[in-house]
PDB file of N, CA and C in Angstrom:
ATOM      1  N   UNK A   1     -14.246 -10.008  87.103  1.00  0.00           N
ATOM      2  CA  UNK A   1     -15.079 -10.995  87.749  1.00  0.00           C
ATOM      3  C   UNK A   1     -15.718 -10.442  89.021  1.00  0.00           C
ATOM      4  N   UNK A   2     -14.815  -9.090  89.630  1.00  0.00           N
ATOM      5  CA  UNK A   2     -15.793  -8.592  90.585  1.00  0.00           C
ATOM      6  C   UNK A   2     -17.535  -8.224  90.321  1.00  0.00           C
ATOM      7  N   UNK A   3     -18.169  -8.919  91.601  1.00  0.00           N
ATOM      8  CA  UNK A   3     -19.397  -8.534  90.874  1.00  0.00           C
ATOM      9  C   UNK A   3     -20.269  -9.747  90.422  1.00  0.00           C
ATOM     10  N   UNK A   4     -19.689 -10.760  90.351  1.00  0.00           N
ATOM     11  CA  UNK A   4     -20.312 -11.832  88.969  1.00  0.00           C
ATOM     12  C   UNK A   4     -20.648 -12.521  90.526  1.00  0.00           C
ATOM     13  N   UNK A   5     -21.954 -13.288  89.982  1.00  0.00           N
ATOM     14  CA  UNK A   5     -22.447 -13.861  91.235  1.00  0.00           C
ATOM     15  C   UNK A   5     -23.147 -15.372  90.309  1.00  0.00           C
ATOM     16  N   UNK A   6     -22.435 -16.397  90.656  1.00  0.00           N
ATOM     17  CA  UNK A   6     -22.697 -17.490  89.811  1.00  0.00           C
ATOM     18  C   UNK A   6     -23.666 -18.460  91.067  1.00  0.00           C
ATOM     19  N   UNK A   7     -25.072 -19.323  90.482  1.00  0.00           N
ATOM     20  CA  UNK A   7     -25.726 -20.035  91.218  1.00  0.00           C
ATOM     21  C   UNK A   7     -25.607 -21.595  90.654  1.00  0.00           C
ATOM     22  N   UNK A   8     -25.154 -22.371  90.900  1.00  0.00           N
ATOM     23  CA  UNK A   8     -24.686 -23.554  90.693  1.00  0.00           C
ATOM     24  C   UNK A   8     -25.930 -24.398  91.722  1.00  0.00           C
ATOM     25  N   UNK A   9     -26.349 -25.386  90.543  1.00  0.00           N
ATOM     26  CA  UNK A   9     -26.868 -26.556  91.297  1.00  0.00           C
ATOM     27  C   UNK A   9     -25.998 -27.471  91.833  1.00  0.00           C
ATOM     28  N   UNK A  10     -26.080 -28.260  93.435  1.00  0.00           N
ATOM     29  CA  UNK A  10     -25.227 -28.902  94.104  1.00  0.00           C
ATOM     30  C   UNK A  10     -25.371 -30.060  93.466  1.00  0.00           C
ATOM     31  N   UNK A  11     -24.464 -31.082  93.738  1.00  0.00           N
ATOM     32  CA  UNK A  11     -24.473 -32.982  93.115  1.00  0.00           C
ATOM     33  C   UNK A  11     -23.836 -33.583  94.429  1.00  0.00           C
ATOM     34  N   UNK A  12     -24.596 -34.557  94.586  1.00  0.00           N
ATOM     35  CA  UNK A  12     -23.749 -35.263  96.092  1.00  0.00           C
ATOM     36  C   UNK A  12     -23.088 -36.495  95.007  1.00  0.00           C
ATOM     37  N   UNK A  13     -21.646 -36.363  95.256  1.00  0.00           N
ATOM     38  CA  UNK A  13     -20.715 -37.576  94.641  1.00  0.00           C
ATOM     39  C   UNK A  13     -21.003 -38.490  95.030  1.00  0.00           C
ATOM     40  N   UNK A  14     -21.549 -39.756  94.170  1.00  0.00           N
ATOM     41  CA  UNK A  14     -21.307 -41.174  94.582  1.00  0.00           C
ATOM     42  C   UNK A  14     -19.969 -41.584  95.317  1.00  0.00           C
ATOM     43  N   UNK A  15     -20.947 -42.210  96.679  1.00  0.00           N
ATOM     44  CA  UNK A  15     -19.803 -43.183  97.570  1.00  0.00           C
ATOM     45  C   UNK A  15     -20.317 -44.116  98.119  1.00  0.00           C
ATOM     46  N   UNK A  16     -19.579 -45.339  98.884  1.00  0.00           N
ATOM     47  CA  UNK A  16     -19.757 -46.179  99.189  1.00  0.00           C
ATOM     48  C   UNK A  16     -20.308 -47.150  98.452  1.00  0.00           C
ATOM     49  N   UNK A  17     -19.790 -47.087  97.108  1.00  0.00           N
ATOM     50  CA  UNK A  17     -20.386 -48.570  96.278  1.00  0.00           C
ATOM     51  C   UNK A  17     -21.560 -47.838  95.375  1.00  0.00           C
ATOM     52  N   UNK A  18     -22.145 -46.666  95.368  1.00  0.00           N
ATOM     53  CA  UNK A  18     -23.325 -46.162  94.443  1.00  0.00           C
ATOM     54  C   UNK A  18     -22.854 -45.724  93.361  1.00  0.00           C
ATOM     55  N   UNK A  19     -23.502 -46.023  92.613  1.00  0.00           N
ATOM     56  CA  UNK A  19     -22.859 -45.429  91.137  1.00  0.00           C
ATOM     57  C   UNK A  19     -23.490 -44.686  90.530  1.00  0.00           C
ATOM     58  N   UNK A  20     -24.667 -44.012  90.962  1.00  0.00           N
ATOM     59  CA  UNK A  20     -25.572 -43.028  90.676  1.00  0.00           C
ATOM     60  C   UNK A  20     -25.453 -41.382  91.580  1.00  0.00           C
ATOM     61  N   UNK A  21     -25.440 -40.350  90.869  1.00  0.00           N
ATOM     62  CA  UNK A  21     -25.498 -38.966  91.759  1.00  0.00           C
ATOM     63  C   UNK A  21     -26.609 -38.666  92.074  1.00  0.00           C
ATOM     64  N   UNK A  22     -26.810 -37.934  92.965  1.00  0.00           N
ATOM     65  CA  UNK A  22     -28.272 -37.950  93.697  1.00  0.00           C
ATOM     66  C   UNK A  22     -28.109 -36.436  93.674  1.00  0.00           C
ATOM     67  N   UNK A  23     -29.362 -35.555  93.189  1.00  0.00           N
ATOM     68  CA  UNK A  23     -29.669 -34.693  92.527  1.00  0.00           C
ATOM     69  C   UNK A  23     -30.396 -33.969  93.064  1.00  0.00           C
ATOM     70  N   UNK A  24     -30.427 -33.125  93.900  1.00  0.00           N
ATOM     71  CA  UNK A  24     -32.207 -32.186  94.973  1.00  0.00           C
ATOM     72  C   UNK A  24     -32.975 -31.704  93.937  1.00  0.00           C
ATOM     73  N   UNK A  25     -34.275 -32.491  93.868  1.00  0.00           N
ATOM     74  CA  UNK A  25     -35.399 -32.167  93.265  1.00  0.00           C
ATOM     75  C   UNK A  25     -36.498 -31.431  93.882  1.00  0.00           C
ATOM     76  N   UNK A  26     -37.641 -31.544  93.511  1.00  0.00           N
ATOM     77  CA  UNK A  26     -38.364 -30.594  94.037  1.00  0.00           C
ATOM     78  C   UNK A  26     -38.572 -30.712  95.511  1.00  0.00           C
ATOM     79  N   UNK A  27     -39.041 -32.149  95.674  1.00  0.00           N
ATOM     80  CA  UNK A  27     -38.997 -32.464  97.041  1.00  0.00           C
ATOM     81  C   UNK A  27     -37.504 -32.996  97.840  1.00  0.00           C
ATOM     82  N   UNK A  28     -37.303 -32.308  98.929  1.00  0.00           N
ATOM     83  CA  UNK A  28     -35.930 -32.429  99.358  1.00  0.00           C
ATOM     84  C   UNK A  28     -36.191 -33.765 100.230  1.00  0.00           C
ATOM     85  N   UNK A  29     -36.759 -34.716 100.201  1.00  0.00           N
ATOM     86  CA  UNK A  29     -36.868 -35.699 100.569  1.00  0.00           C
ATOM     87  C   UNK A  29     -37.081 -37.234  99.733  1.00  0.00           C
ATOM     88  N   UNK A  30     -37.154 -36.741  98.666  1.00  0.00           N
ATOM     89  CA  UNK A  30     -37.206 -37.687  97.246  1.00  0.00           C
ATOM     90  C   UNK A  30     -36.396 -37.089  96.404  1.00  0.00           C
ATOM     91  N   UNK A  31     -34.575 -36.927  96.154  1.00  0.00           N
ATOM     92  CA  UNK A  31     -33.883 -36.383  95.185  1.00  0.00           C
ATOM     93  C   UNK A  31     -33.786 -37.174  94.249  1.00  0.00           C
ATOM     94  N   UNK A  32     -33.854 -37.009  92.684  1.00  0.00           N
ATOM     95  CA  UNK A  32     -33.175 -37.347  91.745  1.00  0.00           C
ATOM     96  C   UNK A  32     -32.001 -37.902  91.931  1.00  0.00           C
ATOM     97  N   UNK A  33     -32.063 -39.408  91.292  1.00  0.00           N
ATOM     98  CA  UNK A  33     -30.629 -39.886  90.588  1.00  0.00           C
ATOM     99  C   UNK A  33     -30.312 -40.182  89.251  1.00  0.00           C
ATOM    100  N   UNK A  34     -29.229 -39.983  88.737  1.00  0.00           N
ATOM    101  CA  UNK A  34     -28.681 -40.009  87.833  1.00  0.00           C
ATOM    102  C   UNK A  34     -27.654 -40.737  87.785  1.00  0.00           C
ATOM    103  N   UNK A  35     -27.157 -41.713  86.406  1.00  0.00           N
ATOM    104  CA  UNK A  35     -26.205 -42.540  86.305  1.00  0.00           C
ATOM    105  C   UNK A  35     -25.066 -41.780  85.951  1.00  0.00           C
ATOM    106  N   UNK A  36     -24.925 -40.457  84.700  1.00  0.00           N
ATOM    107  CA  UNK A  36     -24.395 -40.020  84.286  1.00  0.00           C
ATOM    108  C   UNK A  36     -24.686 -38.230  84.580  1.00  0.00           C
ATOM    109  N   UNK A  37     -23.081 -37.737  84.568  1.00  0.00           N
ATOM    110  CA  UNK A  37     -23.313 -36.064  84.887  1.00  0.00           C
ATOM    111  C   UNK A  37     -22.375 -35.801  84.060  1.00  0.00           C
ATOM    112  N   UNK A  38     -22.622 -34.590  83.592  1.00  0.00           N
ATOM    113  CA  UNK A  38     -21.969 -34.009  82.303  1.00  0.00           C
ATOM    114  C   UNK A  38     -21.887 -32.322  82.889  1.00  0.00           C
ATOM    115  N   UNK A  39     -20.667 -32.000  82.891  1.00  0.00           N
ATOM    116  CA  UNK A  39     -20.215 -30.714  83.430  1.00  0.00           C
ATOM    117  C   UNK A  39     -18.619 -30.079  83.318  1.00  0.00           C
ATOM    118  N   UNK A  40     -18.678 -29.143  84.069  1.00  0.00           N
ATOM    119  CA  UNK A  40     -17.089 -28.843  84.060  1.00  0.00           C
ATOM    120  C   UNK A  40     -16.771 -28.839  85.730  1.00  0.00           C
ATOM    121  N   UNK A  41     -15.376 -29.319  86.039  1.00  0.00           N
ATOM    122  CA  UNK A  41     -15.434 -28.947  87.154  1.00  0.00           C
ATOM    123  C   UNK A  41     -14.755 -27.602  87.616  1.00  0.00           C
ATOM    124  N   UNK A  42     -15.322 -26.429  88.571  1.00  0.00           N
ATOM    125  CA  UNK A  42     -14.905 -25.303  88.964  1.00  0.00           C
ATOM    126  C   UNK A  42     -13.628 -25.062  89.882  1.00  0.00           C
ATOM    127  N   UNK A  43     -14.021 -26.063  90.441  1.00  0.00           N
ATOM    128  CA  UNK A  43     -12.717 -26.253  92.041  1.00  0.00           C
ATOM    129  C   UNK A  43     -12.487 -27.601  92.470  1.00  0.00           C
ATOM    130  N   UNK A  44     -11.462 -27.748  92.800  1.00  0.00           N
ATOM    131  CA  UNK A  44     -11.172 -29.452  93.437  1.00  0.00           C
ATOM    132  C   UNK A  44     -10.085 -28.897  94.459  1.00  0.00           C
ATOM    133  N   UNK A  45     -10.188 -29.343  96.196  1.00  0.00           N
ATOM    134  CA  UNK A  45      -9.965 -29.522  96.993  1.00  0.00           C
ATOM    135  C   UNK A  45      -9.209 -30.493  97.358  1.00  0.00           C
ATOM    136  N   UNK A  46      -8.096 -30.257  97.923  1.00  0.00           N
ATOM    137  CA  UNK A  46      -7.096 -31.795  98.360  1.00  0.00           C
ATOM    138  C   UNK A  46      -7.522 -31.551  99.606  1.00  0.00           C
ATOM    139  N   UNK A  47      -7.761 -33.261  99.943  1.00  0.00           N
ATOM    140  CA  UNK A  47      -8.209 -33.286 101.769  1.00  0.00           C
ATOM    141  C   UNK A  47      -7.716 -35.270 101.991  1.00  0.00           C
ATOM    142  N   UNK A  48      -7.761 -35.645 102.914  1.00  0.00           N
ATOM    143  CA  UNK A  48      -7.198 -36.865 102.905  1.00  0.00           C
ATOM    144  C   UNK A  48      -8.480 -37.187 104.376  1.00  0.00           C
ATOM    145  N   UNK A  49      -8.229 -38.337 104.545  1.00  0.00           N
ATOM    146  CA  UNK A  49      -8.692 -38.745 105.992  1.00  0.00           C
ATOM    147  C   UNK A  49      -8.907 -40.342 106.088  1.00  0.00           C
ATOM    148  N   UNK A  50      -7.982 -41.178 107.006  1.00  0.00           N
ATOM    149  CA  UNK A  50      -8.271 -42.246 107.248  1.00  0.00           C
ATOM    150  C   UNK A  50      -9.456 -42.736 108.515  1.00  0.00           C
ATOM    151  N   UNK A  51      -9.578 -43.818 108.011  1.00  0.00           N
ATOM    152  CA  UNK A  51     -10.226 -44.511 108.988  1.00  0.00           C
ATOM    153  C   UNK A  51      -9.950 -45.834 108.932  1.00  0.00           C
ATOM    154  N   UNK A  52     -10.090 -46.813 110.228  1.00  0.00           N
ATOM    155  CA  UNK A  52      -9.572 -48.206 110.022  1.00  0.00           C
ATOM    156  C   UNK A  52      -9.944 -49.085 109.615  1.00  0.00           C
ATOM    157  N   UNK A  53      -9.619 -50.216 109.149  1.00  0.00           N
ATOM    158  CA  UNK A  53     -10.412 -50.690 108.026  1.00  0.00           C
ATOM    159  C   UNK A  53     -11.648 -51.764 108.367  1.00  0.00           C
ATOM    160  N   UNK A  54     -13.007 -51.214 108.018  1.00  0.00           N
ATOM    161  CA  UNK A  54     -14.170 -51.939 108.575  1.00  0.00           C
ATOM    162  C   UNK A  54     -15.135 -50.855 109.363  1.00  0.00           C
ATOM    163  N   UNK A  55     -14.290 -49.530 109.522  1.00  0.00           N
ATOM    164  CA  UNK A  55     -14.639 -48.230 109.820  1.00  0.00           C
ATOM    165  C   UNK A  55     -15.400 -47.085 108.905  1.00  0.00           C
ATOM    166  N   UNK A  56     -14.518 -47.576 108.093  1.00  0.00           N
ATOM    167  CA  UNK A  56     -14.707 -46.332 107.022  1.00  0.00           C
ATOM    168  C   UNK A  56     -16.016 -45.811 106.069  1.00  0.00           C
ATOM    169  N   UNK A  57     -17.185 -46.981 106.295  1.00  0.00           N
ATOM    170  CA  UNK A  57     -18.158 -46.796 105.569  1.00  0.00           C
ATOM    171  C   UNK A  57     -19.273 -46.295 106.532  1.00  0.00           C
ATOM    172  N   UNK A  58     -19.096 -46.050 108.262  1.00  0.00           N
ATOM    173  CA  UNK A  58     -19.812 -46.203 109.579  1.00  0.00           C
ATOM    174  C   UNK A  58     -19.751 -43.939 109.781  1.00  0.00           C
ATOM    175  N   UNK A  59     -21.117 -43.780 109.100  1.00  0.00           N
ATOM    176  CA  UNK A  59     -21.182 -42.572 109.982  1.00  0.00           C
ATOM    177  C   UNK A  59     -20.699 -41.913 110.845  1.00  0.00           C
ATOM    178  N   UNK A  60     -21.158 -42.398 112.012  1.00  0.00           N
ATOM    179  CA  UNK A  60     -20.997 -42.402 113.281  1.00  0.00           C
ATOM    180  C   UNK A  60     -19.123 -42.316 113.893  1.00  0.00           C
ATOM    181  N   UNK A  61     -18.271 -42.867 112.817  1.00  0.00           N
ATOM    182  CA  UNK A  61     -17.203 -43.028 113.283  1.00  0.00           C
ATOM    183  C   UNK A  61     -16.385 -41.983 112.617  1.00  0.00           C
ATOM    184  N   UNK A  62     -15.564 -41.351 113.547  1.00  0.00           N
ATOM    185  CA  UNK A  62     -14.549 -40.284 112.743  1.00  0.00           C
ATOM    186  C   UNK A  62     -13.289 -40.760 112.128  1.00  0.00           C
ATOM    187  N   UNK A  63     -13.116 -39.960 111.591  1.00  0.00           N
ATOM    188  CA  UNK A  63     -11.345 -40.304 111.117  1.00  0.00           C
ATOM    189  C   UNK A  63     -10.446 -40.321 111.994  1.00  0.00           C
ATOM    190  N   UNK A  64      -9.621 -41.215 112.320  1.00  0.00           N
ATOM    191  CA  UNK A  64      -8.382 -41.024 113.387  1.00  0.00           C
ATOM    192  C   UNK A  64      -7.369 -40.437 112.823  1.00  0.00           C
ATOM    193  N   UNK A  65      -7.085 -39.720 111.397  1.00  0.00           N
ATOM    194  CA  UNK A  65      -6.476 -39.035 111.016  1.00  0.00           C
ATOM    195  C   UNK A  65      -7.370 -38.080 109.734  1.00  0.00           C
ATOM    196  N   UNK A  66      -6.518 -37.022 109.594  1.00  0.00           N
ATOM    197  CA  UNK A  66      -7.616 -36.073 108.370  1.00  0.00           C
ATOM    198  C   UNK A  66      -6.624 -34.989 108.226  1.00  0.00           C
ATOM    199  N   UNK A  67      -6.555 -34.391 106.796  1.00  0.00           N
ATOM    200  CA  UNK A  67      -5.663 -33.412 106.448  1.00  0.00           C
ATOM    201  C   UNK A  67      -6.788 -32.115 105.535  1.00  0.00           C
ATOM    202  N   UNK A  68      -6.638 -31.053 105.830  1.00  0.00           N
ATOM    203  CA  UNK A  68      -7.519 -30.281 105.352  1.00  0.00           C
ATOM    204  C   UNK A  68      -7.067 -29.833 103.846  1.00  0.00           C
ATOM    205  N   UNK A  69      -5.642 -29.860 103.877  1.00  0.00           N
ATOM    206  CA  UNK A  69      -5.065 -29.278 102.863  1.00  0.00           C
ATOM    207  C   UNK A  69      -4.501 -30.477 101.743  1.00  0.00           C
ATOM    208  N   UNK A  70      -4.319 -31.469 102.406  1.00  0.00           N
ATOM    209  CA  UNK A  70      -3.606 -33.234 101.372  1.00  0.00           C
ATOM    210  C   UNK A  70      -2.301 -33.325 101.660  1.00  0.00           C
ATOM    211  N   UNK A  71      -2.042 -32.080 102.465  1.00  0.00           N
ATOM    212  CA  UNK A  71      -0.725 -32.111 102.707  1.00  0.00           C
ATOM    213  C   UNK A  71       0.263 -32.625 104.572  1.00  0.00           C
ATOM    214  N   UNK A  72      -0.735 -32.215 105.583  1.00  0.00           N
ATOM    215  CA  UNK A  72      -0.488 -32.263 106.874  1.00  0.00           C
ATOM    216  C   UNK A  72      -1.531 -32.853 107.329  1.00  0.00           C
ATOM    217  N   UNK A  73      -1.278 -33.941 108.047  1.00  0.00           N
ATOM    218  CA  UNK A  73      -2.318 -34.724 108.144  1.00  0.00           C
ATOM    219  C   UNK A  73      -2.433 -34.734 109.910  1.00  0.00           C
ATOM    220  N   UNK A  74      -3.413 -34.673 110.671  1.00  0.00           N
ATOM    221  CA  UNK A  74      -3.859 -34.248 111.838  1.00  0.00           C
ATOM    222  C   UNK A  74      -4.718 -35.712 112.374  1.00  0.00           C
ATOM    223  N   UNK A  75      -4.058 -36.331 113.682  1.00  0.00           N
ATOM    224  CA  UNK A  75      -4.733 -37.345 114.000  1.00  0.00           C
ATOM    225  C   UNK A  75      -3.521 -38.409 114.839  1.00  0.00           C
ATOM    226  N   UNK A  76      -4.226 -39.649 113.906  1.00  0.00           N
ATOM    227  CA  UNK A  76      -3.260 -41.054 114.851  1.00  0.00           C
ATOM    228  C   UNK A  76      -3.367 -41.303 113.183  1.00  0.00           C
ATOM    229  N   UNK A  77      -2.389 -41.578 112.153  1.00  0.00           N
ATOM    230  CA  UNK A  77      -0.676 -41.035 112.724  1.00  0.00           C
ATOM    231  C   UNK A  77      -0.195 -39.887 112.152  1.00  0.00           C
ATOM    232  N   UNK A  78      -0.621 -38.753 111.886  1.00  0.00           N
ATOM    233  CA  UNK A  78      -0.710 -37.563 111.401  1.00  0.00           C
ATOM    234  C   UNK A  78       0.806 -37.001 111.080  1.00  0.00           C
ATOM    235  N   UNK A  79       1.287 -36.355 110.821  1.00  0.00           N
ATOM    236  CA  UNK A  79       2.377 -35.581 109.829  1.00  0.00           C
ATOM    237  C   UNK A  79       2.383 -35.644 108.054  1.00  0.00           C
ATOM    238  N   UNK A  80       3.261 -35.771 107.773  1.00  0.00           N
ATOM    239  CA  UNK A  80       3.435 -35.551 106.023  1.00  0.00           C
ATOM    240  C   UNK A  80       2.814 -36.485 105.561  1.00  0.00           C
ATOM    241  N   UNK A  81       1.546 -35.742 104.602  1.00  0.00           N
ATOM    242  CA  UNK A  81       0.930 -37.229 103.874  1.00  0.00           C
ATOM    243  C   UNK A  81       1.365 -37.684 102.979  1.00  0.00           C
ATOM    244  N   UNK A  82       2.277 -37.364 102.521  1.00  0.00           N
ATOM    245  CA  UNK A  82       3.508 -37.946 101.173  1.00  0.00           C
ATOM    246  C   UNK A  82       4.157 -38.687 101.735  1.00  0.00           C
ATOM    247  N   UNK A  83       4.372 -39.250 102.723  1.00  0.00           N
ATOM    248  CA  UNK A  83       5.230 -39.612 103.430  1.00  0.00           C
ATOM    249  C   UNK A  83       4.404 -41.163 104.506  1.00  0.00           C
ATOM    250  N   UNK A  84       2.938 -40.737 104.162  1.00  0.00           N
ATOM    251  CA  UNK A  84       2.414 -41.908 105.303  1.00  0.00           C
ATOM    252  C   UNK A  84       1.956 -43.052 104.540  1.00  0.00           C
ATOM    253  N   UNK A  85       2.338 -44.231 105.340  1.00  0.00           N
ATOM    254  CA  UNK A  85       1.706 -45.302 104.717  1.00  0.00           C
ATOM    255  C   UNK A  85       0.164 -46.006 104.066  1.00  0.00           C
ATOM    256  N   UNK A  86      -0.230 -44.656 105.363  1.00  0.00           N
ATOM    257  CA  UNK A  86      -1.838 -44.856 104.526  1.00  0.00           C
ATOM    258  C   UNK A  86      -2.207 -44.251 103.617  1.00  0.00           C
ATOM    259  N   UNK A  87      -1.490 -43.335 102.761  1.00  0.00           N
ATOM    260  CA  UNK A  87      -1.389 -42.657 101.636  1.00  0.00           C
ATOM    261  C   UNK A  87      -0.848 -43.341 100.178  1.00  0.00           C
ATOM    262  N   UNK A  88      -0.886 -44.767 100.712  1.00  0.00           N
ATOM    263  CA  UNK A  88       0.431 -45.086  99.373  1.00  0.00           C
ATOM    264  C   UNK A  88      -1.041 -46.317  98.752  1.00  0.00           C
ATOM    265  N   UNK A  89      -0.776 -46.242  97.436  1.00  0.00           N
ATOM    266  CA  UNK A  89      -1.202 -47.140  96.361  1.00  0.00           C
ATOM    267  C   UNK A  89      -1.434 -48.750  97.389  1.00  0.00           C
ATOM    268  N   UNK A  90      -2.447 -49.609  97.432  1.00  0.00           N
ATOM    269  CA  UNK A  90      -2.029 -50.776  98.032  1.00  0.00           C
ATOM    270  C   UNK A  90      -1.861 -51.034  99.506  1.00  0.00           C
ATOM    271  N   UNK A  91      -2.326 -49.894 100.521  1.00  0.00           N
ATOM    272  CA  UNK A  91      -1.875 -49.531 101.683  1.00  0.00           C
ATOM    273  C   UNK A  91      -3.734 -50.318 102.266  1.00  0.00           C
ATOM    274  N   UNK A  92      -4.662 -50.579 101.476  1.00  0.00           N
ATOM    275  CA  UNK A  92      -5.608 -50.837 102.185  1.00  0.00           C
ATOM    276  C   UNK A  92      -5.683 -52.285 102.028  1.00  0.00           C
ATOM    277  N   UNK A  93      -6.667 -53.177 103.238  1.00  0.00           N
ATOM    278  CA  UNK A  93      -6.773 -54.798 102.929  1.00  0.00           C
ATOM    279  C   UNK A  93      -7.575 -55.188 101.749  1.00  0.00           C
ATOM    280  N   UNK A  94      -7.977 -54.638 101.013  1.00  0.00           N
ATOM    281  CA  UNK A  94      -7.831 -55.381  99.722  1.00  0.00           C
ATOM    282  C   UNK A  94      -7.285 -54.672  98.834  1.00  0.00           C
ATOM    283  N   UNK A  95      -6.300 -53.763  98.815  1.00  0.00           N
ATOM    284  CA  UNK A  95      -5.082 -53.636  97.737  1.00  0.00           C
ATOM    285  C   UNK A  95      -5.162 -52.491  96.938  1.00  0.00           C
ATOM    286  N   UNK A  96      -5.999 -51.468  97.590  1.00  0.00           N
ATOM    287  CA  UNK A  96      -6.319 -51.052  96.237  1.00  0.00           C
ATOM    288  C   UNK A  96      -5.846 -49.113  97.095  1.00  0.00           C
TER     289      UNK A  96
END
């Protein structure tokens, strides 16, 4: 594999309620969306990061906690994320 130089088109993941991927087209100011993407995935990243609730959809606002790895979590209330309550099934106000 030394050597191999792969060029992958980017996909910004639907969030915050969109259910469409948004796609860079020709003009980087009018991207393509799409309902459906069909691929393999190459790499997946564990990362965590809270924010409080009514926060979390606000730009502008950081995470008061964030783990780079899914594992150590850095912030207010940061240590083992196996271990934190904002990590668990049901831990947000509407349940989920």
């Amino acid at each position: 594999m030394d050597g191999l130089q792969l060029t992958m088109q980017r996909v910004k993941i639907p969030g915050g309620g969109n259910l469409q991927f948004e796609i860079r087209g020709d003009d980087p100011d009018n991207p393509d969306y799409e309902r459906k993407l069909v691929g393999v995935i190459l790499h997946h990243h564990f990362a965590n990061a809270y924010w409080p609730d009514g926060s979390e959809y606000d730009d502008s606002v950081p995470p008061l906690c964030q783990s780079f790895d899914g594992k150590q979590g850095y912030g207010v209330p940061g240590g083992v994320c196996a271990a934190c309550a904002f990590n668990q099934f049901g831990s947000t106000a509407n349940g989920s």
